[in-house]
N, C-alpha and C. Protein backbone atom coordinates (compact mmCIF):
# COMPACT_ATOMS: atom_id res chain seq x y z
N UNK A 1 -75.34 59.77 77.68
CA UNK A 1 -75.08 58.36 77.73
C UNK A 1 -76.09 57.68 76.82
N UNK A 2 -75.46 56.22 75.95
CA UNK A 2 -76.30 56.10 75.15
C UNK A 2 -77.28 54.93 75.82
N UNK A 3 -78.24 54.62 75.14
CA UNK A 3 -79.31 53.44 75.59
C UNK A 3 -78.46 52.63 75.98
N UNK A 4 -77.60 51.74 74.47
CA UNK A 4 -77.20 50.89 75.32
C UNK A 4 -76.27 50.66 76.39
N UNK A 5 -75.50 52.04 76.87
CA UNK A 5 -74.49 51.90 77.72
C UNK A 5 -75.57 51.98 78.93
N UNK A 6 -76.82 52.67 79.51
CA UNK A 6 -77.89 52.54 80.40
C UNK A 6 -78.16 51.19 80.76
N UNK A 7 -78.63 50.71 79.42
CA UNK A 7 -79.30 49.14 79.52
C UNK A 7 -78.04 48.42 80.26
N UNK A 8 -76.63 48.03 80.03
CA UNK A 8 -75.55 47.87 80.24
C UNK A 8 -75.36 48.13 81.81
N UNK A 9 -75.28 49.54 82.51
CA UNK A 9 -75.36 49.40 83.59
C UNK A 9 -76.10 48.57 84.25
N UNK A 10 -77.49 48.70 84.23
CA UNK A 10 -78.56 48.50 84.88
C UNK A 10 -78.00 47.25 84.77
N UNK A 11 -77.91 45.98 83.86
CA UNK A 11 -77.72 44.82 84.02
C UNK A 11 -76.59 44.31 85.13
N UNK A 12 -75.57 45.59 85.16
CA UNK A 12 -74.31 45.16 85.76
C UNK A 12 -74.85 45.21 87.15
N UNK A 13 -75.54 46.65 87.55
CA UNK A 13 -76.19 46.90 89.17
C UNK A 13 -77.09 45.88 89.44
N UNK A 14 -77.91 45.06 88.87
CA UNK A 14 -78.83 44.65 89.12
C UNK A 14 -78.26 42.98 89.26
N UNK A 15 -77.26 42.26 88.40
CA UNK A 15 -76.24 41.49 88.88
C UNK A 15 -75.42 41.58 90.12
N UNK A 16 -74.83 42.88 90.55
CA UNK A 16 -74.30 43.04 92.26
C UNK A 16 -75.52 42.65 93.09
N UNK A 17 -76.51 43.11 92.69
CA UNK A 17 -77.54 43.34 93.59
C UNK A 17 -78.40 42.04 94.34
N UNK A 18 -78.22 41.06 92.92
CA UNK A 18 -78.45 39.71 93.04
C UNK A 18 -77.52 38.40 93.47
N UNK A 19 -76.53 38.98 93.89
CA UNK A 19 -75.43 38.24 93.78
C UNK A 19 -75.22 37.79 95.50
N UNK A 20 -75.33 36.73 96.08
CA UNK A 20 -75.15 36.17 97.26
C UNK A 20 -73.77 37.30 97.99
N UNK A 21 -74.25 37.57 98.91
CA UNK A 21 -72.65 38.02 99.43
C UNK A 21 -72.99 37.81 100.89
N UNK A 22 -71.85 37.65 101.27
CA UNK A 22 -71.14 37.02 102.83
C UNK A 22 -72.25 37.85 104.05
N UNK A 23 -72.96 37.75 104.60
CA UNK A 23 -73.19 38.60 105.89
C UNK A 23 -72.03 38.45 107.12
N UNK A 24 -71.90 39.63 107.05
CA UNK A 24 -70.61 39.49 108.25
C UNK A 24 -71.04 39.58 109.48
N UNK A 25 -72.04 40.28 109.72
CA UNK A 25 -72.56 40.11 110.94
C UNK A 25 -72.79 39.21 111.45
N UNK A 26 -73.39 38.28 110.64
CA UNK A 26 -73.57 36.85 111.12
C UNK A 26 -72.68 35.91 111.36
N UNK A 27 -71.86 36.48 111.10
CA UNK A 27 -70.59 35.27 111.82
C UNK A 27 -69.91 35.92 113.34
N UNK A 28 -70.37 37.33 113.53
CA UNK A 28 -70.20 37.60 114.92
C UNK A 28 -71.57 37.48 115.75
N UNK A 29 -72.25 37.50 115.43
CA UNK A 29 -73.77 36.94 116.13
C UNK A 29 -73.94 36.38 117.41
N UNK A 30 -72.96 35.31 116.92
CA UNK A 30 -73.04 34.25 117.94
C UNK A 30 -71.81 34.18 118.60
N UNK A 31 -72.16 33.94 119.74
CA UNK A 31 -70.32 33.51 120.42
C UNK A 31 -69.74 32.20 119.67
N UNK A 32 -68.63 31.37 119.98
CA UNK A 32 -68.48 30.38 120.06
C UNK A 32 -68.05 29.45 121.14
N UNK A 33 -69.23 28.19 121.10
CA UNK A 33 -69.10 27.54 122.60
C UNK A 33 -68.55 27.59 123.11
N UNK A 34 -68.29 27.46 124.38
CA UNK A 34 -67.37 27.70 125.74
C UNK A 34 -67.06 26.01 125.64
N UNK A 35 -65.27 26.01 125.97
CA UNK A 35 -64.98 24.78 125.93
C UNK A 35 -63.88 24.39 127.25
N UNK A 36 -65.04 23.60 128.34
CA UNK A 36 -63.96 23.72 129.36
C UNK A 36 -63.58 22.06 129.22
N UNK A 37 -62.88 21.69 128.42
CA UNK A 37 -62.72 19.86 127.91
C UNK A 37 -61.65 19.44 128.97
N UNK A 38 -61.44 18.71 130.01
CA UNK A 38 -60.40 18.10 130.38
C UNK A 38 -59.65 19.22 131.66
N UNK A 39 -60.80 20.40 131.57
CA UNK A 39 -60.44 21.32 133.04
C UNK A 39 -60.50 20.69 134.41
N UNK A 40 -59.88 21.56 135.25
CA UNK A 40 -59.82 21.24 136.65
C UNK A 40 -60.86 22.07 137.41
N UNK A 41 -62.17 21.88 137.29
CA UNK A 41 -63.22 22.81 138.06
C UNK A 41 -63.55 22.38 139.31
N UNK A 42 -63.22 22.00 140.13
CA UNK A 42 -63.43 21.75 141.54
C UNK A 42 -63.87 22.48 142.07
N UNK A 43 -65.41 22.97 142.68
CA UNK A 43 -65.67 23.77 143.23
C UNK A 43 -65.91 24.91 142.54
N UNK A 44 -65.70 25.48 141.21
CA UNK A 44 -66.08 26.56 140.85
C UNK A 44 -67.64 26.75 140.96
N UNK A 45 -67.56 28.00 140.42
CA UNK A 45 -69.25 28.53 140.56
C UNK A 45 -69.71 28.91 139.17
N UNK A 46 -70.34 28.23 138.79
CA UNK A 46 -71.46 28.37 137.07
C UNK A 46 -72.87 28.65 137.63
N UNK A 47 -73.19 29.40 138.46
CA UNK A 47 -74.46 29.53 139.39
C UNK A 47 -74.57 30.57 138.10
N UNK A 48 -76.42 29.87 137.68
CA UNK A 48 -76.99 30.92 136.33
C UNK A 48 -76.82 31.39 135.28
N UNK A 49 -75.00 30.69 134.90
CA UNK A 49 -74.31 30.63 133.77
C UNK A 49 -75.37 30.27 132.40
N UNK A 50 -75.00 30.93 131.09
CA UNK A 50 -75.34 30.82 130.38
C UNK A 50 -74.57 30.12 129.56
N UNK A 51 -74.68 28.63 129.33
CA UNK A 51 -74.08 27.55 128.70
C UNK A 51 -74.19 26.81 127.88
N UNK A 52 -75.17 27.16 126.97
CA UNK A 52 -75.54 26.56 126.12
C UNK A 52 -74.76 26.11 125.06
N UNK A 53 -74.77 24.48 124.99
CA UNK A 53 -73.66 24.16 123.91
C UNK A 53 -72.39 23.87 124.52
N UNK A 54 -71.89 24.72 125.89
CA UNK A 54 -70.38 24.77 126.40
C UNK A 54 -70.41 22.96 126.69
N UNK A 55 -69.01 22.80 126.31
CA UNK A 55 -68.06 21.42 126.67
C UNK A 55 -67.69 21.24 127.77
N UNK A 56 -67.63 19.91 128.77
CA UNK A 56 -67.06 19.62 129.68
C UNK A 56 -66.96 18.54 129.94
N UNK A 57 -65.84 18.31 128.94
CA UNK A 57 -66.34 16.50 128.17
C UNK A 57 -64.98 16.30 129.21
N UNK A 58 -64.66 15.06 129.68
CA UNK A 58 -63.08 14.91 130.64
C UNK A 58 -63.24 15.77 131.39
N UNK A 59 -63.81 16.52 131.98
CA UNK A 59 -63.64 17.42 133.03
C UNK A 59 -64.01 17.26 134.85
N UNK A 60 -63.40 17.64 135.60
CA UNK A 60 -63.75 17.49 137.10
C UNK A 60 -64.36 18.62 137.32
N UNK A 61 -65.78 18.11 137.56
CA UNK A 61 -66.67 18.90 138.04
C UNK A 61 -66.96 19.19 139.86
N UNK A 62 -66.25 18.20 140.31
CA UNK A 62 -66.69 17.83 141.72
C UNK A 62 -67.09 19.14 142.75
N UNK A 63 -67.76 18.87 142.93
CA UNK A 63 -68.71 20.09 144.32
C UNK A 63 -68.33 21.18 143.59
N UNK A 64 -68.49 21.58 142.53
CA UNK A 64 -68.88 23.10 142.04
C UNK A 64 -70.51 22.99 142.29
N UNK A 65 -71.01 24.19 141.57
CA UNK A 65 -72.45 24.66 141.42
C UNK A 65 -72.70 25.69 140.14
N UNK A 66 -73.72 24.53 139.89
CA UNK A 66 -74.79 25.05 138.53
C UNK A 66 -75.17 25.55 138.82
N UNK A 67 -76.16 25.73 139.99
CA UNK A 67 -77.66 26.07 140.02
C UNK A 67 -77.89 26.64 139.22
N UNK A 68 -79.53 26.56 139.14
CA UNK A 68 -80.45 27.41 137.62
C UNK A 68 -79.82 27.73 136.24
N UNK A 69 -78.27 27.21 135.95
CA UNK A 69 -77.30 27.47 134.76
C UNK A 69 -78.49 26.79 133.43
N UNK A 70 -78.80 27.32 132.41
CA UNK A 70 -79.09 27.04 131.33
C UNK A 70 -77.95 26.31 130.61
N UNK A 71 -78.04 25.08 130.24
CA UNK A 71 -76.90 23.93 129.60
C UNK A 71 -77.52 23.12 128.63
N UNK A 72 -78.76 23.99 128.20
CA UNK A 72 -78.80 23.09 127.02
C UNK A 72 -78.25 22.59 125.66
N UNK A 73 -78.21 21.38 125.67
CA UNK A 73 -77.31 21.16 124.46
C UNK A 73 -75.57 20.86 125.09
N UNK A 74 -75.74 21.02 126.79
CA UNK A 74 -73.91 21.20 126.75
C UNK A 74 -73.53 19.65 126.61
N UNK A 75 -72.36 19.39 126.65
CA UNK A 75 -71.37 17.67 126.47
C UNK A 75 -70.96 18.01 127.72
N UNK A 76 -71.35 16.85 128.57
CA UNK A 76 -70.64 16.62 130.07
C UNK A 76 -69.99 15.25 129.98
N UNK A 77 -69.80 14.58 128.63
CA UNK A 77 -69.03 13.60 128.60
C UNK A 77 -67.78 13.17 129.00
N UNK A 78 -68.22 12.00 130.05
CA UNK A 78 -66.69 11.24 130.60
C UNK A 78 -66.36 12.13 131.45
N UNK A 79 -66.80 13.10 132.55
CA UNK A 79 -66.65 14.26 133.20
C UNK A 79 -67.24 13.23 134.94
N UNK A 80 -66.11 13.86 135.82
CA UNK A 80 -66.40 13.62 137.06
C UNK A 80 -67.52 14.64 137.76
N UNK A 81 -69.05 14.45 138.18
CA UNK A 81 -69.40 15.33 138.82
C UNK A 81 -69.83 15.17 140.36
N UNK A 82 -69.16 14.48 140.66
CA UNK A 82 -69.11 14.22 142.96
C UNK A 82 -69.51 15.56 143.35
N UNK A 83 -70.80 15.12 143.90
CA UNK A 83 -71.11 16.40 145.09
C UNK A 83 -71.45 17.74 144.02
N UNK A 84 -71.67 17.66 143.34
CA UNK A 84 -71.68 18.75 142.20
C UNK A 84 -73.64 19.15 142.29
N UNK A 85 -73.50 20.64 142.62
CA UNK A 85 -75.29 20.74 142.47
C UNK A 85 -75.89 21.13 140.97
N UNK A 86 -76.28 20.77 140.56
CA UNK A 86 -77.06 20.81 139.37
C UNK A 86 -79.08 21.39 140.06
N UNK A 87 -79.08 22.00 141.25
CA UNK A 87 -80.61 22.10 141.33
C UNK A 87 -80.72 23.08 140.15
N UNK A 88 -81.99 22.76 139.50
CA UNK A 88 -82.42 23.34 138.48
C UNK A 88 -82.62 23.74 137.32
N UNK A 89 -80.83 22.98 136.87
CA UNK A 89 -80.39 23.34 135.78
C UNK A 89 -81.25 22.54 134.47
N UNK A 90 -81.11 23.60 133.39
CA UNK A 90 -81.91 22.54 132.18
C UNK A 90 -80.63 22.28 131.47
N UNK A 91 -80.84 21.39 131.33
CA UNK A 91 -80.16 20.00 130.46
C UNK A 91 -80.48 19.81 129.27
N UNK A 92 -81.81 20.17 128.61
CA UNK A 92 -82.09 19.67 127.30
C UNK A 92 -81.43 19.55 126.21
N UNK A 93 -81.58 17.81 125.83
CA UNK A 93 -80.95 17.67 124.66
C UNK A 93 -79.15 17.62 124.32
N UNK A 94 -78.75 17.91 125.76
CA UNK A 94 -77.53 17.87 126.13
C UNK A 94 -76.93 16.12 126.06
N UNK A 95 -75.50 15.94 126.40
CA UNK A 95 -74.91 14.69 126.62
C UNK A 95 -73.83 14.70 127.77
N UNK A 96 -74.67 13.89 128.42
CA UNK A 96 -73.95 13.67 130.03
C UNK A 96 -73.74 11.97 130.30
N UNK A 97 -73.37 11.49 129.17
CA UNK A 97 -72.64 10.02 129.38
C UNK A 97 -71.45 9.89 129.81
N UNK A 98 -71.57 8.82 130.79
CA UNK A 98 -70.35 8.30 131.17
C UNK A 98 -69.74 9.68 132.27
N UNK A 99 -71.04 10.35 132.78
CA UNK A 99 -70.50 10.93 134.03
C UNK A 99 -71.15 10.06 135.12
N UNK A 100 -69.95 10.65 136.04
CA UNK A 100 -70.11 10.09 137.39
C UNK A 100 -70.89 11.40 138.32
N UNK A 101 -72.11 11.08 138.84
CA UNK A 101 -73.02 12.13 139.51
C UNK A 101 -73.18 11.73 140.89
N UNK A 102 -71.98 10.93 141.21
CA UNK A 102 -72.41 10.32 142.83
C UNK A 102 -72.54 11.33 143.18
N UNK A 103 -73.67 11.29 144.52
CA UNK A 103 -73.53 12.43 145.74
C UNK A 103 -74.57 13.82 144.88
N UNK A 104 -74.72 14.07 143.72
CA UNK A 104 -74.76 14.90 143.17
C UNK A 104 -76.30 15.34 143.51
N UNK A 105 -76.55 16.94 143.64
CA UNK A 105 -78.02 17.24 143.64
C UNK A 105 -78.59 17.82 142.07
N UNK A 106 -79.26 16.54 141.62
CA UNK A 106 -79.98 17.24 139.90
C UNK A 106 -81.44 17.20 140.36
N UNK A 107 -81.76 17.49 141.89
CA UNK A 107 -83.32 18.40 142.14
C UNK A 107 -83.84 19.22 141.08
N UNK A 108 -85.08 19.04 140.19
CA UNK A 108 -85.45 20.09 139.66
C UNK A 108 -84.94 20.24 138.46
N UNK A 109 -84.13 19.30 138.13
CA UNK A 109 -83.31 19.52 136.61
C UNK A 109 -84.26 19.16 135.53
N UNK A 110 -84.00 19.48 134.30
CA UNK A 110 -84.72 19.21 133.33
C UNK A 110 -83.54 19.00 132.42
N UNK A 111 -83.91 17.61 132.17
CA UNK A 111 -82.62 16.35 131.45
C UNK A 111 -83.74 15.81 130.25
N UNK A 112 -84.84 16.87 129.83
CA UNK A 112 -85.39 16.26 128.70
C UNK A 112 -84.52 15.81 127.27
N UNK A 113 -84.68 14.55 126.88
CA UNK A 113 -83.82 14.13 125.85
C UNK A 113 -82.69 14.60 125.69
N UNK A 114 -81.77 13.99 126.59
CA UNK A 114 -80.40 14.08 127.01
C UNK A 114 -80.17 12.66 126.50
N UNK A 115 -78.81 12.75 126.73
CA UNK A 115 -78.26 11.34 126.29
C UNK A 115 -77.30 11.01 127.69
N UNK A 116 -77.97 9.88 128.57
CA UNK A 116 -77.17 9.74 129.73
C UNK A 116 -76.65 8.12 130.04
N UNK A 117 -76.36 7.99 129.05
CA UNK A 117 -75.98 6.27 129.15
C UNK A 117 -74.73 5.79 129.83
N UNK A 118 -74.64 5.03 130.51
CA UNK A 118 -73.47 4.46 131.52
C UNK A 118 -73.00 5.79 132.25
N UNK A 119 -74.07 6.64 132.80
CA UNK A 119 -74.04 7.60 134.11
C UNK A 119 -73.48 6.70 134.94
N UNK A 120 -73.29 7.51 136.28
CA UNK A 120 -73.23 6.77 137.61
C UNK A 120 -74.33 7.57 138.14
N UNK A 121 -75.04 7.42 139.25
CA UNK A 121 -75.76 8.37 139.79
C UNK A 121 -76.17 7.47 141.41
N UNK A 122 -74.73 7.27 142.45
CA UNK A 122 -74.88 6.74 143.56
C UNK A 122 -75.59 7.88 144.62
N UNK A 123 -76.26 7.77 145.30
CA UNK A 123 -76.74 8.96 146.16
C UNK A 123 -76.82 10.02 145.80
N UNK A 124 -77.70 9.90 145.03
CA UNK A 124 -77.68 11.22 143.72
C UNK A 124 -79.53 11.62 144.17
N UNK A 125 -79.22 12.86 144.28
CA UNK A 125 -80.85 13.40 144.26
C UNK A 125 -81.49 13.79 143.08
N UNK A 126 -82.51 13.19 142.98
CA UNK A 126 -83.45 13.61 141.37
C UNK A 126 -84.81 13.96 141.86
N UNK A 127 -85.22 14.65 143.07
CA UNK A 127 -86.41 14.93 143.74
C UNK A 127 -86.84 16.33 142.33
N UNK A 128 -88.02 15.69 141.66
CA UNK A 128 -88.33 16.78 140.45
C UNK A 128 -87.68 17.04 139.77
N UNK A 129 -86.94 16.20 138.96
CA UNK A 129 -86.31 16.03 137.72
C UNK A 129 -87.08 16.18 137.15
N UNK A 130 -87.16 15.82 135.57
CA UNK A 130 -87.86 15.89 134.47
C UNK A 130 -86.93 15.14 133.30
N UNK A 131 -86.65 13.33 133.42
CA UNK A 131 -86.68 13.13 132.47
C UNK A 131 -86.75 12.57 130.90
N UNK A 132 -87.77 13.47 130.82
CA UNK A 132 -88.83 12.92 129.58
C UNK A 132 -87.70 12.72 128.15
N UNK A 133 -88.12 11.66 127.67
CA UNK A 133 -87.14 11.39 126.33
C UNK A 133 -85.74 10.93 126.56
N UNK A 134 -85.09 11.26 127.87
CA UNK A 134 -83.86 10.77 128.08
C UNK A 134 -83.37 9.29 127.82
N UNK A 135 -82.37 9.46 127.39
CA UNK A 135 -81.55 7.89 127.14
C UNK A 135 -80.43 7.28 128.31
N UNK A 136 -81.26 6.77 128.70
CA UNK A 136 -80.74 5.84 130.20
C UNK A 136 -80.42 4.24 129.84
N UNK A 137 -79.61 3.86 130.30
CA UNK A 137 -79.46 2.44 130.56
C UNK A 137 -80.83 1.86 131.52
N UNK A 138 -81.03 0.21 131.06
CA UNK A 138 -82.14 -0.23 131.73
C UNK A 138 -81.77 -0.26 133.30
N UNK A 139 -80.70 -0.45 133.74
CA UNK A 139 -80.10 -0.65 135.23
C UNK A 139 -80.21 0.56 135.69
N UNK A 140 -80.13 1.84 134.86
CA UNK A 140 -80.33 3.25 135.43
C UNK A 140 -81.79 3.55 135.77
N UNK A 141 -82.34 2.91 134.94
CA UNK A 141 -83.42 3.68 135.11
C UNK A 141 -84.16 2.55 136.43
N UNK A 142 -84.12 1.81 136.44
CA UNK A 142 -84.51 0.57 137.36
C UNK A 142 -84.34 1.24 138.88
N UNK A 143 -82.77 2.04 138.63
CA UNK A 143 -81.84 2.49 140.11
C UNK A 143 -82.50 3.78 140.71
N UNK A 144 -82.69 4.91 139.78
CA UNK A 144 -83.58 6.30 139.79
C UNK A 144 -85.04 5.94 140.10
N UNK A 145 -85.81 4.69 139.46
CA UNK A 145 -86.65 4.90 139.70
C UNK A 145 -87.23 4.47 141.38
N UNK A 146 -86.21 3.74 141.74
CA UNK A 146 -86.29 3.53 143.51
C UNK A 146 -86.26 4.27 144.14
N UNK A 147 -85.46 5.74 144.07
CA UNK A 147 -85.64 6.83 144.56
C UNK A 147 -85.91 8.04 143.69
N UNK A 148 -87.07 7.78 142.80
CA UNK A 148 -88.15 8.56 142.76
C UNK A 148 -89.09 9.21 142.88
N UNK A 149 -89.27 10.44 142.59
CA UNK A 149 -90.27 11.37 143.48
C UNK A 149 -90.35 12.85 143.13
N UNK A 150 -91.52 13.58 142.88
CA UNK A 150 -91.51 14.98 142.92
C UNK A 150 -91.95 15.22 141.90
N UNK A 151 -92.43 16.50 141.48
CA UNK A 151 -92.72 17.00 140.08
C UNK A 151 -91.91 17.92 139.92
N UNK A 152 -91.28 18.29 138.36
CA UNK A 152 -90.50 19.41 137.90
C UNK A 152 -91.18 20.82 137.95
N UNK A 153 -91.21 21.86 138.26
CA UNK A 153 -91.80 22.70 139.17
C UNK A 153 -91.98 23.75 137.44
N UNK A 154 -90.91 23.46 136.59
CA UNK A 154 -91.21 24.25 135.30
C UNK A 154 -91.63 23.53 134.46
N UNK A 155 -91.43 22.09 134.28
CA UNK A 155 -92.23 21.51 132.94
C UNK A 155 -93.35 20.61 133.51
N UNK A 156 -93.66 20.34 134.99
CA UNK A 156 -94.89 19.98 135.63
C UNK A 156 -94.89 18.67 135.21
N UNK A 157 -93.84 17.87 134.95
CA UNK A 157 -94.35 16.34 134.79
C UNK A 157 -93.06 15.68 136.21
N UNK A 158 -93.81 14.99 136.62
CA UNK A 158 -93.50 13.83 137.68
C UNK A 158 -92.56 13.12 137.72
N UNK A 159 -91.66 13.05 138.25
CA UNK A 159 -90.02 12.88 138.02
C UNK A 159 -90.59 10.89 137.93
N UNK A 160 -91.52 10.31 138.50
CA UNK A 160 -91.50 8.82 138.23
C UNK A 160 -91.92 8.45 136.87
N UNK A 161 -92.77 9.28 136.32
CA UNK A 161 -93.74 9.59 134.46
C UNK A 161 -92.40 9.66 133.81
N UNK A 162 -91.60 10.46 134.10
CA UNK A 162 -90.27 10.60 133.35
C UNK A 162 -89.58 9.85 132.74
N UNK A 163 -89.43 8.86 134.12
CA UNK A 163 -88.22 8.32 133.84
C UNK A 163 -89.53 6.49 133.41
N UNK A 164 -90.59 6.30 133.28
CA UNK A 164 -91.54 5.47 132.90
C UNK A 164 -91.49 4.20 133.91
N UNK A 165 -91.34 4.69 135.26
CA UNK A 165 -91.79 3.82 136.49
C UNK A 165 -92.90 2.95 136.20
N UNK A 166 -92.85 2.04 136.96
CA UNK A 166 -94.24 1.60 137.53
C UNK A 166 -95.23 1.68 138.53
């Protein structure tokens, strides 16, 4: 083979070699979010579920159970959650506007920088919540902070510091 047909390769291998190409693996990597939008969950069980990102935007949540479910990042937008337990669950950075949480237990939750504007939250337990950065309406936070109380047992700040009581 002559030089320049060598030189010639090498340029051609060394062009593949440089050349962006697709990782395929990486597009199976990851799941893609769980989307329960406009379901009928009444009572189901997400106890410890791994949810991160999952949808449950329109959805009836009523008296199911989170507990300890990791949901950060999930959309609980416009979603009914009556009687629904949330002890423990983290929330971060998630969007839970325009749910209804009457009755609901979010003991222990961590709702750091969530977006929770025009919630409902009638007889709603927040004993050690956590939440720091969250976006509340001024009437919400006025309402939570009357029955305020507890520290978040994993991020150690004071469910009244949270929500910026007096």
């Amino acid at each position: 083979m002559t030089l320049l047909k060598r030189l010639l390769l090498g340029l051609v291998g060394l062009a593949v070699l440089l050349t962006p190409m697709p990782v395929l693996a990486q597009a199976n990597q990851y799941p893609p979010p769980l989307s329960f939008s406009n379901a009928e969950l009444r009572g189901r069980d997400f106890r410890g579920w791994e949810i991160q990102a999952a949808e449950f935007s329109n959805a009836n949540l009523s008296e199911a159970d989170f507990t300890g479910a990791d949901a950060r990042g999930a959309i609980f937008s416009a979603s009914v959650a009556r009687a629904t337990n949330f002890h423990g669950v983290n929330f971060s950075t998630g969007m839970l506007d325009m749910t209804d949480f009457s009755r609901a237990d979010l003991s222990d939750a961590i709702l750091v920088d969530t977006i929770m504007l025009r919630s409902t939250f009638a007889d709603v337990d927040i004993t050690g919540a956590d939440f720091s950065g969250a976006l509340l309406d001024r009437a919400q936070v006025r309402d939570l902070c009357a029955i305020a109380s507890g520290t978040n047992p994993v991020t150690g700040v004071e469910t009244r510091e949270s929500l910026g009581c007096r």
